[in-house]
PDB file of N, CA and C in Angstrom:
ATOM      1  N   UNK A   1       0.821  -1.186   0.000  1.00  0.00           N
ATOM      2  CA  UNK A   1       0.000   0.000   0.000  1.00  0.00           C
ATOM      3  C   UNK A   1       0.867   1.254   0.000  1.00  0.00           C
ATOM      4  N   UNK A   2       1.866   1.254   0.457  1.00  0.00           N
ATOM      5  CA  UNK A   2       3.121   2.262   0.679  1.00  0.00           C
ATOM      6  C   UNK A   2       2.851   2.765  -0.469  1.00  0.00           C
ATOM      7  N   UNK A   3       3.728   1.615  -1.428  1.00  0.00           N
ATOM      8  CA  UNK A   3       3.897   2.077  -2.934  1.00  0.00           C
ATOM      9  C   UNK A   3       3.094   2.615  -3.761  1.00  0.00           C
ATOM     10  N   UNK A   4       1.814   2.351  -3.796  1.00  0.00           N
ATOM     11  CA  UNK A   4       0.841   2.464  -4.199  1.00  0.00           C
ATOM     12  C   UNK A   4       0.753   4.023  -4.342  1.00  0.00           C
ATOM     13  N   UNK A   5       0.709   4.672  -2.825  1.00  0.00           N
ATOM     14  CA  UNK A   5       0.560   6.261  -2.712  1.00  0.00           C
ATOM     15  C   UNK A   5       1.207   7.221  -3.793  1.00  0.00           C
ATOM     16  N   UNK A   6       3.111   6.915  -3.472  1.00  0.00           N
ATOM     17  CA  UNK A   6       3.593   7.498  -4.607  1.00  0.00           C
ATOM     18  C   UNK A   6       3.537   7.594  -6.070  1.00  0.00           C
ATOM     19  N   UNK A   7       3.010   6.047  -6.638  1.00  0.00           N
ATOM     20  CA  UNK A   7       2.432   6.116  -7.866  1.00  0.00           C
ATOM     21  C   UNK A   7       1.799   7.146  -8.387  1.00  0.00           C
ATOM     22  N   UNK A   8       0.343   7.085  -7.330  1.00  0.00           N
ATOM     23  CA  UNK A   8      -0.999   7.878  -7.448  1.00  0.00           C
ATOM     24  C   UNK A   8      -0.809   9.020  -7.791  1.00  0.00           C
ATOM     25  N   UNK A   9       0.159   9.655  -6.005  1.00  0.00           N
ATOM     26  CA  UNK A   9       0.512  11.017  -6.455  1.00  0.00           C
ATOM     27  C   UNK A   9       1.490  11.407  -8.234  1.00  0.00           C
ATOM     28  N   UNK A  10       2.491  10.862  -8.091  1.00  0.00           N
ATOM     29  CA  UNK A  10       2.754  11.386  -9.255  1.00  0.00           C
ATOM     30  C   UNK A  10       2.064  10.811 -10.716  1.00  0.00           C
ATOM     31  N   UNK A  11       1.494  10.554 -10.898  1.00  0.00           N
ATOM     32  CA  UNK A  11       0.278  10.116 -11.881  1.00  0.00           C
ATOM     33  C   UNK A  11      -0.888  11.530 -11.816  1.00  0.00           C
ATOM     34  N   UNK A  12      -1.132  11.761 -10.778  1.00  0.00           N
ATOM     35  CA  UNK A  12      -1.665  13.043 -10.334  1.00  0.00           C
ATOM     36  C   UNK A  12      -1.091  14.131 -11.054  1.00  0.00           C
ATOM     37  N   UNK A  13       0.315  14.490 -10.905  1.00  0.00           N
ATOM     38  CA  UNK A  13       1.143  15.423 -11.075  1.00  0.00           C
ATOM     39  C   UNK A  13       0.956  15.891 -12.317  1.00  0.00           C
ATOM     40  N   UNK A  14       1.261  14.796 -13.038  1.00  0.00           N
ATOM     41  CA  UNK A  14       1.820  14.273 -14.548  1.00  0.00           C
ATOM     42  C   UNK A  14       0.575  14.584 -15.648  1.00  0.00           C
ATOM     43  N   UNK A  15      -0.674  14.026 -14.815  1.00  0.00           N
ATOM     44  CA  UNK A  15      -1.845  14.338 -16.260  1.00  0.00           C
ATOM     45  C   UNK A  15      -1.737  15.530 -16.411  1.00  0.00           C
ATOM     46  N   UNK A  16      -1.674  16.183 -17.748  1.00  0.00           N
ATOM     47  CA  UNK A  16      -1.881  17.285 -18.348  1.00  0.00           C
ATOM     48  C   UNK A  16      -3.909  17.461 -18.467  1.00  0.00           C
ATOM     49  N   UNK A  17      -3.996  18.758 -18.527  1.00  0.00           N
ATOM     50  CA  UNK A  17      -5.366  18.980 -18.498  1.00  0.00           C
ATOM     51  C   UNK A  17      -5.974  18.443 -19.655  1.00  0.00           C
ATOM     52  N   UNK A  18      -7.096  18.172 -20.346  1.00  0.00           N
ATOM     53  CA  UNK A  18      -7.748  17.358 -21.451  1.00  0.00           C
ATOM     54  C   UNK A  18      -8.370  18.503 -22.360  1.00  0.00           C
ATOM     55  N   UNK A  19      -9.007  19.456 -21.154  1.00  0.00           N
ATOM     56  CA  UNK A  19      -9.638  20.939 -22.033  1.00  0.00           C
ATOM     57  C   UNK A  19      -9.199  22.331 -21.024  1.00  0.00           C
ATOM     58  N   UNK A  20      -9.252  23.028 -22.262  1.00  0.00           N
ATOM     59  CA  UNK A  20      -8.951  24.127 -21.901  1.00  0.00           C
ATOM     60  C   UNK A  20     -10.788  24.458 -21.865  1.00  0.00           C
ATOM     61  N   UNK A  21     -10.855  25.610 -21.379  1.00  0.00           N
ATOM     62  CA  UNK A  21     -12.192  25.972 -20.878  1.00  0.00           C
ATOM     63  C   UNK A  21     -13.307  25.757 -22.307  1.00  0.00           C
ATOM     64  N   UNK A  22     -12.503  26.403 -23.692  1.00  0.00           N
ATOM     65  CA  UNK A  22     -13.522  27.041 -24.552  1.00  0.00           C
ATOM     66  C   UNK A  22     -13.433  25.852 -25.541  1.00  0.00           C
ATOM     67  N   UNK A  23     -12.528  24.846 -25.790  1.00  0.00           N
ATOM     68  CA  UNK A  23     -12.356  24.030 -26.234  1.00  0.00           C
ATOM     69  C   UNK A  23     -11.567  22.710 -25.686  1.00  0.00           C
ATOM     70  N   UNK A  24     -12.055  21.211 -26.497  1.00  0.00           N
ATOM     71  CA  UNK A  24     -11.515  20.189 -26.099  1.00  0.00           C
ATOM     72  C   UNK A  24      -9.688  20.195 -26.506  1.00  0.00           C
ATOM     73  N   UNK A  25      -8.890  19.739 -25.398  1.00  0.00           N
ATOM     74  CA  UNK A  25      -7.600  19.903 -25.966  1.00  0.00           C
ATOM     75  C   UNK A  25      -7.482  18.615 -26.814  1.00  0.00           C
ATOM     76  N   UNK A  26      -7.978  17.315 -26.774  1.00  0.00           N
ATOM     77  CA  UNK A  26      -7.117  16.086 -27.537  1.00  0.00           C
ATOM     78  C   UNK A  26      -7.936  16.334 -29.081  1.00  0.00           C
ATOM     79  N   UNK A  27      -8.618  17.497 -28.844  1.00  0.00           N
ATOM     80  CA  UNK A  27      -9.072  17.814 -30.463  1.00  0.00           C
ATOM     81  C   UNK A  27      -8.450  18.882 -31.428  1.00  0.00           C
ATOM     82  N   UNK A  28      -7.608  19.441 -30.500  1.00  0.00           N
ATOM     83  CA  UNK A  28      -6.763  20.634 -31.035  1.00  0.00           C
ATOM     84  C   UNK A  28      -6.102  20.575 -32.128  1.00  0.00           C
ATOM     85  N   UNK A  29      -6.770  21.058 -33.517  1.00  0.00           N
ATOM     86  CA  UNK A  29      -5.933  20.989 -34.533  1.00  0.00           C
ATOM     87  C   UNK A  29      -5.650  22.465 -34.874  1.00  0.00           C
ATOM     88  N   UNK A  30      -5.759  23.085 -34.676  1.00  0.00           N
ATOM     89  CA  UNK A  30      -4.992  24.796 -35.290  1.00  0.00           C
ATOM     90  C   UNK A  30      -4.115  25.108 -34.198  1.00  0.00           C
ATOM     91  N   UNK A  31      -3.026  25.562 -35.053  1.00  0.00           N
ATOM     92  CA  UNK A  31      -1.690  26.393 -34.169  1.00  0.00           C
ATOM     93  C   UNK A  31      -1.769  26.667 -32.784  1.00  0.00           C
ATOM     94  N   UNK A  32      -2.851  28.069 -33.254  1.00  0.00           N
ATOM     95  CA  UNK A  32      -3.451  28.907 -32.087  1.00  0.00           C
ATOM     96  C   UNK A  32      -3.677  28.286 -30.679  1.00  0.00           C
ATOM     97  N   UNK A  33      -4.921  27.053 -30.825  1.00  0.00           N
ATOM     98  CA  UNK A  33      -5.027  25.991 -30.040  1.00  0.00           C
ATOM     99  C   UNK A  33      -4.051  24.910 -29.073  1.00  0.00           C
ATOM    100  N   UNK A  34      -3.388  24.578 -30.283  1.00  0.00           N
ATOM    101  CA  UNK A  34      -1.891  23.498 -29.843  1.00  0.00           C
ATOM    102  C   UNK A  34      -1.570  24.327 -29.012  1.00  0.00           C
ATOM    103  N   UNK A  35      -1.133  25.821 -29.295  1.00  0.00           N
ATOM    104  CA  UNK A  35      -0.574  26.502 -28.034  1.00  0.00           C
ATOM    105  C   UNK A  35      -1.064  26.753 -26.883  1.00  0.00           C
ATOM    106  N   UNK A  36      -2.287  27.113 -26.963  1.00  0.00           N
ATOM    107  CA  UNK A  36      -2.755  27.264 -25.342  1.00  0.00           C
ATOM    108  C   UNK A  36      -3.128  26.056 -24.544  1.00  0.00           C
ATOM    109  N   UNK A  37      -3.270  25.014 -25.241  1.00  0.00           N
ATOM    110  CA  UNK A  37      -3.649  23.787 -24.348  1.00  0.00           C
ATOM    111  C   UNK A  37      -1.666  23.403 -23.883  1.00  0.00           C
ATOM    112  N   UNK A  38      -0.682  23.997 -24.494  1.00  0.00           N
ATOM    113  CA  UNK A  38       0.522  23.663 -24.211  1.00  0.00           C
ATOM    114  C   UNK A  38       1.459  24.219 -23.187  1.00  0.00           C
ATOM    115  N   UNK A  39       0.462  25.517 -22.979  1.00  0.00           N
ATOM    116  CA  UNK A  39       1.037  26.808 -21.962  1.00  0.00           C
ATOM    117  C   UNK A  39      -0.147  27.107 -21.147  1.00  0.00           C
ATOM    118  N   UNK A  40       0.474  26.751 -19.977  1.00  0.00           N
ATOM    119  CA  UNK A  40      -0.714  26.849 -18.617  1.00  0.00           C
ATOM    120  C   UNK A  40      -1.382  28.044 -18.397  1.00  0.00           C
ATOM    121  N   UNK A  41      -0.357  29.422 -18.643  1.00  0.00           N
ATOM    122  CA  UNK A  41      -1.263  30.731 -18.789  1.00  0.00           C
ATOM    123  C   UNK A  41      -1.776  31.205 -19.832  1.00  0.00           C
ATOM    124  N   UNK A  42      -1.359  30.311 -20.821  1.00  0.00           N
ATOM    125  CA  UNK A  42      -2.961  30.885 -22.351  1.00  0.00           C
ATOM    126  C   UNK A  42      -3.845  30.269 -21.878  1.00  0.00           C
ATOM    127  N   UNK A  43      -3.599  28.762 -21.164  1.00  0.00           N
ATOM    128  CA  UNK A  43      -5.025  28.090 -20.678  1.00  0.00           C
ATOM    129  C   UNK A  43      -5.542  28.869 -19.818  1.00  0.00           C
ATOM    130  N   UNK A  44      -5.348  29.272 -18.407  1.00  0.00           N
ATOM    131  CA  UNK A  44      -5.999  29.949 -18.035  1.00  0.00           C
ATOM    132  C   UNK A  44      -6.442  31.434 -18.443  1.00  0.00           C
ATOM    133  N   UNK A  45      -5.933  31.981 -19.531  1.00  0.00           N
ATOM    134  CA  UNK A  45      -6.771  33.332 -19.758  1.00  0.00           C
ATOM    135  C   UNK A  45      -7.838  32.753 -20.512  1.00  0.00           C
ATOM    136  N   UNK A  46      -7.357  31.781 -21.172  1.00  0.00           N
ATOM    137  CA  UNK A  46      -8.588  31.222 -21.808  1.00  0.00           C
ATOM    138  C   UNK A  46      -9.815  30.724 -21.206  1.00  0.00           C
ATOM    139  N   UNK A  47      -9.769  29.913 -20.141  1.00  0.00           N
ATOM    140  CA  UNK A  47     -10.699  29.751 -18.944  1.00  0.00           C
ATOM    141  C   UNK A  47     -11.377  31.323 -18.669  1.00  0.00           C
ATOM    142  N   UNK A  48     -10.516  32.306 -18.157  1.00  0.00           N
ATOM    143  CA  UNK A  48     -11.020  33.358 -17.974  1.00  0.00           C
ATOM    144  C   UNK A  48     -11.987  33.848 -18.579  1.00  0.00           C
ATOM    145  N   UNK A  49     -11.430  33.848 -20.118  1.00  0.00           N
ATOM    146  CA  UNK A  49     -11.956  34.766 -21.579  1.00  0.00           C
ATOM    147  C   UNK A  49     -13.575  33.533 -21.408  1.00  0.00           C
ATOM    148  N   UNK A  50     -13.484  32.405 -21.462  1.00  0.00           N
ATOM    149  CA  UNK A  50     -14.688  31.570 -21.633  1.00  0.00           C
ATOM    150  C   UNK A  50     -16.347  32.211 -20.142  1.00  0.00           C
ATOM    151  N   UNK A  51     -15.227  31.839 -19.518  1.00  0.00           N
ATOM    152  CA  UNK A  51     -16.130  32.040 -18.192  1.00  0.00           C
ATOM    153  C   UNK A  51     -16.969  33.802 -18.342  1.00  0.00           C
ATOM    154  N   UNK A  52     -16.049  35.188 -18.626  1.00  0.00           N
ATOM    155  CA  UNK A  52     -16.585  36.007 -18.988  1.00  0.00           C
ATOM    156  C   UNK A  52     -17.541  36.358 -20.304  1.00  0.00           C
ATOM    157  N   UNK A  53     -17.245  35.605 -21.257  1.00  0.00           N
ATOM    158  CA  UNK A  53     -18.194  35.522 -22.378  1.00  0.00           C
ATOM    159  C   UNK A  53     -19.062  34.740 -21.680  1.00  0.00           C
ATOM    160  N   UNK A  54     -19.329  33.507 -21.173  1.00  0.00           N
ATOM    161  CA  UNK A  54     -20.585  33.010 -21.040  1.00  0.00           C
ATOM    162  C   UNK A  54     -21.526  33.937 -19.944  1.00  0.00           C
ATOM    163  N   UNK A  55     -21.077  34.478 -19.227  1.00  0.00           N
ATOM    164  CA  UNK A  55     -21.828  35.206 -18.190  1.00  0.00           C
ATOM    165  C   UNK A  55     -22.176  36.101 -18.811  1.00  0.00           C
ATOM    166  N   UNK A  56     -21.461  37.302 -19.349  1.00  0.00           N
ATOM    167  CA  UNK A  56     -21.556  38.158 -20.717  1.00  0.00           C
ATOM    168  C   UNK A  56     -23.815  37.912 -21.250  1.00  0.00           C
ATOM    169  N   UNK A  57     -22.831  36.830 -22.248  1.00  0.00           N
ATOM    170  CA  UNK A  57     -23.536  36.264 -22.478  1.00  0.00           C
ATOM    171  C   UNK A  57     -25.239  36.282 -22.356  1.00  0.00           C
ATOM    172  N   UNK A  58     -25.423  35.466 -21.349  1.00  0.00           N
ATOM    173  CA  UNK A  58     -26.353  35.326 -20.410  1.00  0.00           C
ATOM    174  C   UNK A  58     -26.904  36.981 -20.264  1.00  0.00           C
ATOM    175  N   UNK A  59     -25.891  37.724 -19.559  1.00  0.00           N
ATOM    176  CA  UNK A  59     -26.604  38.919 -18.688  1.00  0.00           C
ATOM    177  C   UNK A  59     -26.886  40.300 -19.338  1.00  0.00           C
ATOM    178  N   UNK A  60     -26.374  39.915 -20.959  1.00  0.00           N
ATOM    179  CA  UNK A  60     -27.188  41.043 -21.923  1.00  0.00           C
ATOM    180  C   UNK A  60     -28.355  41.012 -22.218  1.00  0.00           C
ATOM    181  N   UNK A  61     -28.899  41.923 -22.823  1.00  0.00           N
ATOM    182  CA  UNK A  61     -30.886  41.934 -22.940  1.00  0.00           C
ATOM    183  C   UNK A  61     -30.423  41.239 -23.909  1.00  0.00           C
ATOM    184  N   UNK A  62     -31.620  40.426 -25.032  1.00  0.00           N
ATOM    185  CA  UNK A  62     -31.740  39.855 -26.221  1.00  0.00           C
ATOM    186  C   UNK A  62     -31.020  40.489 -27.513  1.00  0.00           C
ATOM    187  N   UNK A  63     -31.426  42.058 -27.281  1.00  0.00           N
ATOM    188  CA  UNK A  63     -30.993  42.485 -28.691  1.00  0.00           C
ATOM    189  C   UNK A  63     -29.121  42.547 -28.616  1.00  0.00           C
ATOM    190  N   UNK A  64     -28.652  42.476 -27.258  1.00  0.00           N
ATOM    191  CA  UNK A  64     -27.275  42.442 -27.144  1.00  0.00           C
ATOM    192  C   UNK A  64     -26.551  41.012 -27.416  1.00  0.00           C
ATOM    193  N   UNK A  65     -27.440  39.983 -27.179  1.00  0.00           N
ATOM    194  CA  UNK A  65     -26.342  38.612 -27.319  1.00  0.00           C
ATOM    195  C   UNK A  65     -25.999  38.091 -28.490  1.00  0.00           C
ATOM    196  N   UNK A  66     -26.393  38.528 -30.092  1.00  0.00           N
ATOM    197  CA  UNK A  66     -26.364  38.752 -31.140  1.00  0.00           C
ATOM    198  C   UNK A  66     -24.990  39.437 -31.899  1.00  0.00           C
ATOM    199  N   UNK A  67     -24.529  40.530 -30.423  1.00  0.00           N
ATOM    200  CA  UNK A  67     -23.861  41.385 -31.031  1.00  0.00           C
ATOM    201  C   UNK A  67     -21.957  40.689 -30.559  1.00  0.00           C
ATOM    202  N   UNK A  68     -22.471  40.242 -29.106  1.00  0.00           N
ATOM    203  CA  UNK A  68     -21.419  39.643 -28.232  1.00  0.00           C
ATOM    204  C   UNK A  68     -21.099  38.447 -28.757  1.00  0.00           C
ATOM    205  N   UNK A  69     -22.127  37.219 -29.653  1.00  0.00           N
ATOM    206  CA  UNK A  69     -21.832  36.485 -29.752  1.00  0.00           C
ATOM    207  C   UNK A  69     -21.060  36.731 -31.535  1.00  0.00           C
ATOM    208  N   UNK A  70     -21.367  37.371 -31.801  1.00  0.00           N
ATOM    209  CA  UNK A  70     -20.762  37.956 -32.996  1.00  0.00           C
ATOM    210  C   UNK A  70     -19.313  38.283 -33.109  1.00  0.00           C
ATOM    211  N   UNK A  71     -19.040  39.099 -31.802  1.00  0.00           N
ATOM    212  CA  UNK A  71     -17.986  39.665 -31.569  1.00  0.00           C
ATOM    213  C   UNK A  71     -16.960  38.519 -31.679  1.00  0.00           C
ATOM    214  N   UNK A  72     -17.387  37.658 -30.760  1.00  0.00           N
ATOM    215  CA  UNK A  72     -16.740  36.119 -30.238  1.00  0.00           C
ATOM    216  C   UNK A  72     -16.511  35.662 -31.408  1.00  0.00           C
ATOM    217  N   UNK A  73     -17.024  35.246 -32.201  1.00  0.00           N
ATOM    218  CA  UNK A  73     -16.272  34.728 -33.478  1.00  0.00           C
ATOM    219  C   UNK A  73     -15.680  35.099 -34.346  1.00  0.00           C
ATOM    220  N   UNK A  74     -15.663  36.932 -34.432  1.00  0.00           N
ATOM    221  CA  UNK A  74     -14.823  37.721 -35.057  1.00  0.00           C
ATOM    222  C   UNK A  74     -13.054  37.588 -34.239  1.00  0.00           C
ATOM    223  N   UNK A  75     -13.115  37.932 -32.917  1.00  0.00           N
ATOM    224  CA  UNK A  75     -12.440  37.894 -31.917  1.00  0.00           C
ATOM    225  C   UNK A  75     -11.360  36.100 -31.913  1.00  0.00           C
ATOM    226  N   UNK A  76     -12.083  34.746 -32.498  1.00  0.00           N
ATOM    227  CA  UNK A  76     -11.708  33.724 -32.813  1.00  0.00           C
ATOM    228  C   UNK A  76     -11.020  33.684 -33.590  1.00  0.00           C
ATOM    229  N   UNK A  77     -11.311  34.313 -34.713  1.00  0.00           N
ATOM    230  CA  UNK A  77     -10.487  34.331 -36.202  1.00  0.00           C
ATOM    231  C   UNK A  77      -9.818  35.063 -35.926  1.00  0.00           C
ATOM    232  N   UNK A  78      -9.187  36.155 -35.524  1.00  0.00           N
ATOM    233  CA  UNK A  78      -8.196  37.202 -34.939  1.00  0.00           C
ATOM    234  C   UNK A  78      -7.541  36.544 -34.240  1.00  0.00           C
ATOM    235  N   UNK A  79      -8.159  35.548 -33.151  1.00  0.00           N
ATOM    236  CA  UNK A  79      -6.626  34.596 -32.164  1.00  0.00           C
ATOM    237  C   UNK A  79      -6.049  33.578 -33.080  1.00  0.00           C
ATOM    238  N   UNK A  80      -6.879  33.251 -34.079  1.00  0.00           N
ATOM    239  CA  UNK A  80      -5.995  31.823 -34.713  1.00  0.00           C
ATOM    240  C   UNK A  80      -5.448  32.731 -35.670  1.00  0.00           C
ATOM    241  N   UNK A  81      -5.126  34.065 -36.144  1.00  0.00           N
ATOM    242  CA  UNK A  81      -3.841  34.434 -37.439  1.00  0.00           C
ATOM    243  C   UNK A  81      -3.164  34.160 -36.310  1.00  0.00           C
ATOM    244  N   UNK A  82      -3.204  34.351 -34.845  1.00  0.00           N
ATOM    245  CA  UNK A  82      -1.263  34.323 -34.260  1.00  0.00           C
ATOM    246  C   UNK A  82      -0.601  33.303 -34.073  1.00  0.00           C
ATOM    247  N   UNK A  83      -1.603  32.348 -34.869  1.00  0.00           N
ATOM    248  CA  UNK A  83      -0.983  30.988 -35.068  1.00  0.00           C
ATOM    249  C   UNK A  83      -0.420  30.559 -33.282  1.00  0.00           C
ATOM    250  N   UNK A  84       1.191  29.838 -33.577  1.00  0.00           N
ATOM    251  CA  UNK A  84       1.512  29.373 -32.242  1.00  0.00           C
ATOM    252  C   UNK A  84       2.344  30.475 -31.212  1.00  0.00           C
ATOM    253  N   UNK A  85       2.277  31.653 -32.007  1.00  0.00           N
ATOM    254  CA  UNK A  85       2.734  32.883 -30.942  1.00  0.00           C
ATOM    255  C   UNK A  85       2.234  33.137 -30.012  1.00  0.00           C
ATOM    256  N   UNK A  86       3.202  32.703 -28.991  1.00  0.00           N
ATOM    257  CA  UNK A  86       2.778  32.915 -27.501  1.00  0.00           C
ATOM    258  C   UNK A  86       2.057  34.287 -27.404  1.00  0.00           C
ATOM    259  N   UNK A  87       2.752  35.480 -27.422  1.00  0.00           N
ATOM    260  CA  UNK A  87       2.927  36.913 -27.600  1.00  0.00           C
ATOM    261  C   UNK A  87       1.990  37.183 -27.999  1.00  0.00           C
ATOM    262  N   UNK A  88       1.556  36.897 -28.769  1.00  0.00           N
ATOM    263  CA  UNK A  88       0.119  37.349 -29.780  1.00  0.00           C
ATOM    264  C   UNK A  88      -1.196  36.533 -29.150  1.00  0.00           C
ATOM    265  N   UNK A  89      -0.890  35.704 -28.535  1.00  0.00           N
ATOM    266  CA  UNK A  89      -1.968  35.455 -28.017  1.00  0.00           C
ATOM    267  C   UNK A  89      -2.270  35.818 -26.746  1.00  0.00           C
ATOM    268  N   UNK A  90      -1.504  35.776 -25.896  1.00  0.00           N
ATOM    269  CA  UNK A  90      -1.981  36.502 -24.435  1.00  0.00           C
ATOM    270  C   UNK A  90      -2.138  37.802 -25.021  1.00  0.00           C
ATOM    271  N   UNK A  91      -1.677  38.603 -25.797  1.00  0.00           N
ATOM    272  CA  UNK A  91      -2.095  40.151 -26.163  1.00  0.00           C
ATOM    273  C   UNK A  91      -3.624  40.267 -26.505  1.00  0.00           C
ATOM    274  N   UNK A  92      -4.394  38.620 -27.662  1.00  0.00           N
ATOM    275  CA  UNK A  92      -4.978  38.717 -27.754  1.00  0.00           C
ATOM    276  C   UNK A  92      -6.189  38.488 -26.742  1.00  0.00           C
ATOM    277  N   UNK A  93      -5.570  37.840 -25.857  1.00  0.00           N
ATOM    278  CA  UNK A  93      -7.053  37.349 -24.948  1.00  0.00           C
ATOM    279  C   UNK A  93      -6.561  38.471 -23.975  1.00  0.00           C
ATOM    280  N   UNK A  94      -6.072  39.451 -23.758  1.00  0.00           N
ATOM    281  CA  UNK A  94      -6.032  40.431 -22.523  1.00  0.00           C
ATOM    282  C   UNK A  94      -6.929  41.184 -23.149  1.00  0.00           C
ATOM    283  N   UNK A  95      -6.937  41.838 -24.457  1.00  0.00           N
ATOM    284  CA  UNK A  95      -8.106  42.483 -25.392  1.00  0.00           C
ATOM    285  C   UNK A  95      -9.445  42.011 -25.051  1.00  0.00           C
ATOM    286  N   UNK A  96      -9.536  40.724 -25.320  1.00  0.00           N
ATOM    287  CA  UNK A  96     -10.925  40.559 -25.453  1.00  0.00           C
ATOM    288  C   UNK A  96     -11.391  40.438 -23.867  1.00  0.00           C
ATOM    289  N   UNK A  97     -10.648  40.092 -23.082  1.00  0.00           N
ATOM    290  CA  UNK A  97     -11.475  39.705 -21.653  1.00  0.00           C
ATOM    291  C   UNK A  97     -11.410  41.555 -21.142  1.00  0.00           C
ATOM    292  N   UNK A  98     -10.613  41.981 -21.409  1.00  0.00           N
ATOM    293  CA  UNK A  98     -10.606  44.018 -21.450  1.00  0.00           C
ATOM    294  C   UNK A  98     -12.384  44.120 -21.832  1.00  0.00           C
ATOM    295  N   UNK A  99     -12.843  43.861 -23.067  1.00  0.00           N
ATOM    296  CA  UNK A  99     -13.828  43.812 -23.548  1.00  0.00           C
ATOM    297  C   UNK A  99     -14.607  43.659 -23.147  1.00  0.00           C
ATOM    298  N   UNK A 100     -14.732  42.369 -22.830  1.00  0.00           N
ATOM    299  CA  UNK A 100     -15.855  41.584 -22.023  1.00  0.00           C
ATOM    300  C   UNK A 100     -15.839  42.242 -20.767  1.00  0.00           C
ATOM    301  N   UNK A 101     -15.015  42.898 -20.051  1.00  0.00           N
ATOM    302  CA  UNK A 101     -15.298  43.230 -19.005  1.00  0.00           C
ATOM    303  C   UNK A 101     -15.637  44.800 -18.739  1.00  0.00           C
ATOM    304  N   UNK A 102     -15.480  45.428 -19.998  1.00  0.00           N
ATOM    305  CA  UNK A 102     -16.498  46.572 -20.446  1.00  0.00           C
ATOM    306  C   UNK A 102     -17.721  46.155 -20.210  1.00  0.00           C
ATOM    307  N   UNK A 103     -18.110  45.458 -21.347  1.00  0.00           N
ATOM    308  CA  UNK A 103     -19.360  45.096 -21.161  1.00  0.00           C
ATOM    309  C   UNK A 103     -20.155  44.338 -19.950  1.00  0.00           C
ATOM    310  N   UNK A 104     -19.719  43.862 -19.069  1.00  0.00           N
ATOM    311  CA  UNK A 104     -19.873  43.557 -17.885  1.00  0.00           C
ATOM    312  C   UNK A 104     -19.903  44.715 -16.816  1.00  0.00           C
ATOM    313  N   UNK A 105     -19.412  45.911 -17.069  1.00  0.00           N
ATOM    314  CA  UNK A 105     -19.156  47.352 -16.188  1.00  0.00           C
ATOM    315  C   UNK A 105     -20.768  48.031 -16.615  1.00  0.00           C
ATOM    316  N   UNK A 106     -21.281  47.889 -17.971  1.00  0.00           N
ATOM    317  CA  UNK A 106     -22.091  48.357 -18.714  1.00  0.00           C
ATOM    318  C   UNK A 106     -23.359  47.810 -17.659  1.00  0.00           C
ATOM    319  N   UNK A 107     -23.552  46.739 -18.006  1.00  0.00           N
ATOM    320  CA  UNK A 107     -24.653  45.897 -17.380  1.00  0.00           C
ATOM    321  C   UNK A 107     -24.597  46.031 -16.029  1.00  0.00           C
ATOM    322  N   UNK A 108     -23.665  46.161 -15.078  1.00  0.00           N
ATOM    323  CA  UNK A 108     -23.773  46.308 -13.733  1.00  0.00           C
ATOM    324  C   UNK A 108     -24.366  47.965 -13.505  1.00  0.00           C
ATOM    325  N   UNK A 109     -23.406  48.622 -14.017  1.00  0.00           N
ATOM    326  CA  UNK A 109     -24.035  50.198 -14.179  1.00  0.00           C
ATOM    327  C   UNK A 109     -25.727  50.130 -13.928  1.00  0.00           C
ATOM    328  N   UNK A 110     -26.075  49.367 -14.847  1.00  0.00           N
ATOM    329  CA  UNK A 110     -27.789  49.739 -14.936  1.00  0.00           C
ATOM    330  C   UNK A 110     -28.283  49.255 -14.003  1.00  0.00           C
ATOM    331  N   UNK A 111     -27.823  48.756 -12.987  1.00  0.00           N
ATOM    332  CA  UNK A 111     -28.147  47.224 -11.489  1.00  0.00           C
ATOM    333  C   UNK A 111     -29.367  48.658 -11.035  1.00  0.00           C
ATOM    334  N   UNK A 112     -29.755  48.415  -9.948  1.00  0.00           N
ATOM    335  CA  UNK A 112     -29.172  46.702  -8.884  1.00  0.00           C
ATOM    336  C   UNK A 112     -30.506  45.345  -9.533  1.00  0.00           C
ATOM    337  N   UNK A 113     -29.980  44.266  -8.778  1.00  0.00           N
ATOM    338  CA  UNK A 113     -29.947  42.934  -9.438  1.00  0.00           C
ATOM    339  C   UNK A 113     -30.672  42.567  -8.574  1.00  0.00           C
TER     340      UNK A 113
END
């Protein structure tokens, strides 16, 4: 049973994550992708960037989630030109979660909730 423990733990250690928040990683075929499932802090801005778009999301009136979800896929095609550039991509997801969190300042403004 001794042995057993240390296995576990480092088996623990060792798995790499499977998804990054906005996408599956063992499906990752574009540059852009390969890289952030490869670098722990594109994954997590990416977690970030996901978690604020979906709330986003959610907490615009109707005629706004049209515009956000729009944005989001304009904003997609803009992260995959930086291909596997680190650089270009945390630049790009500091932009968009900047964004998203405009629009999140917007919607609280009009509160209370």
């Amino acid at each position: 049973m001794r042995r057993l423990v240390p296995v576990v733990l480092l088996a623990s250690m060792v798995a790499l994550p499977a998804a990054a928040a906005s996408f599956d990683c063992r499906k990752a075929r574009t540059a852009d992708e390969r890289a952030i499932c490869a670098n722990r802090d594109l994954n997590d801005q990416d977690v970030r960037m996901d978690q604020l778009y979906g709330i986003t999301r959610h907490l615009v009136p109707m005629g706004g989630r049209g515009a956000i979800m729009d944005d989001q896929r304009s904003w997609l095609q803009s992260r995959k030109s930086c291909g596997a550039n680190q650089t270009c991509l945390a630049r790009s997801y500091d932009q968009r979660i900047r964004q998203l969190n405009t629009v999140m300042d917007r919607v609280y403004s009009q509160g209370p909730f």
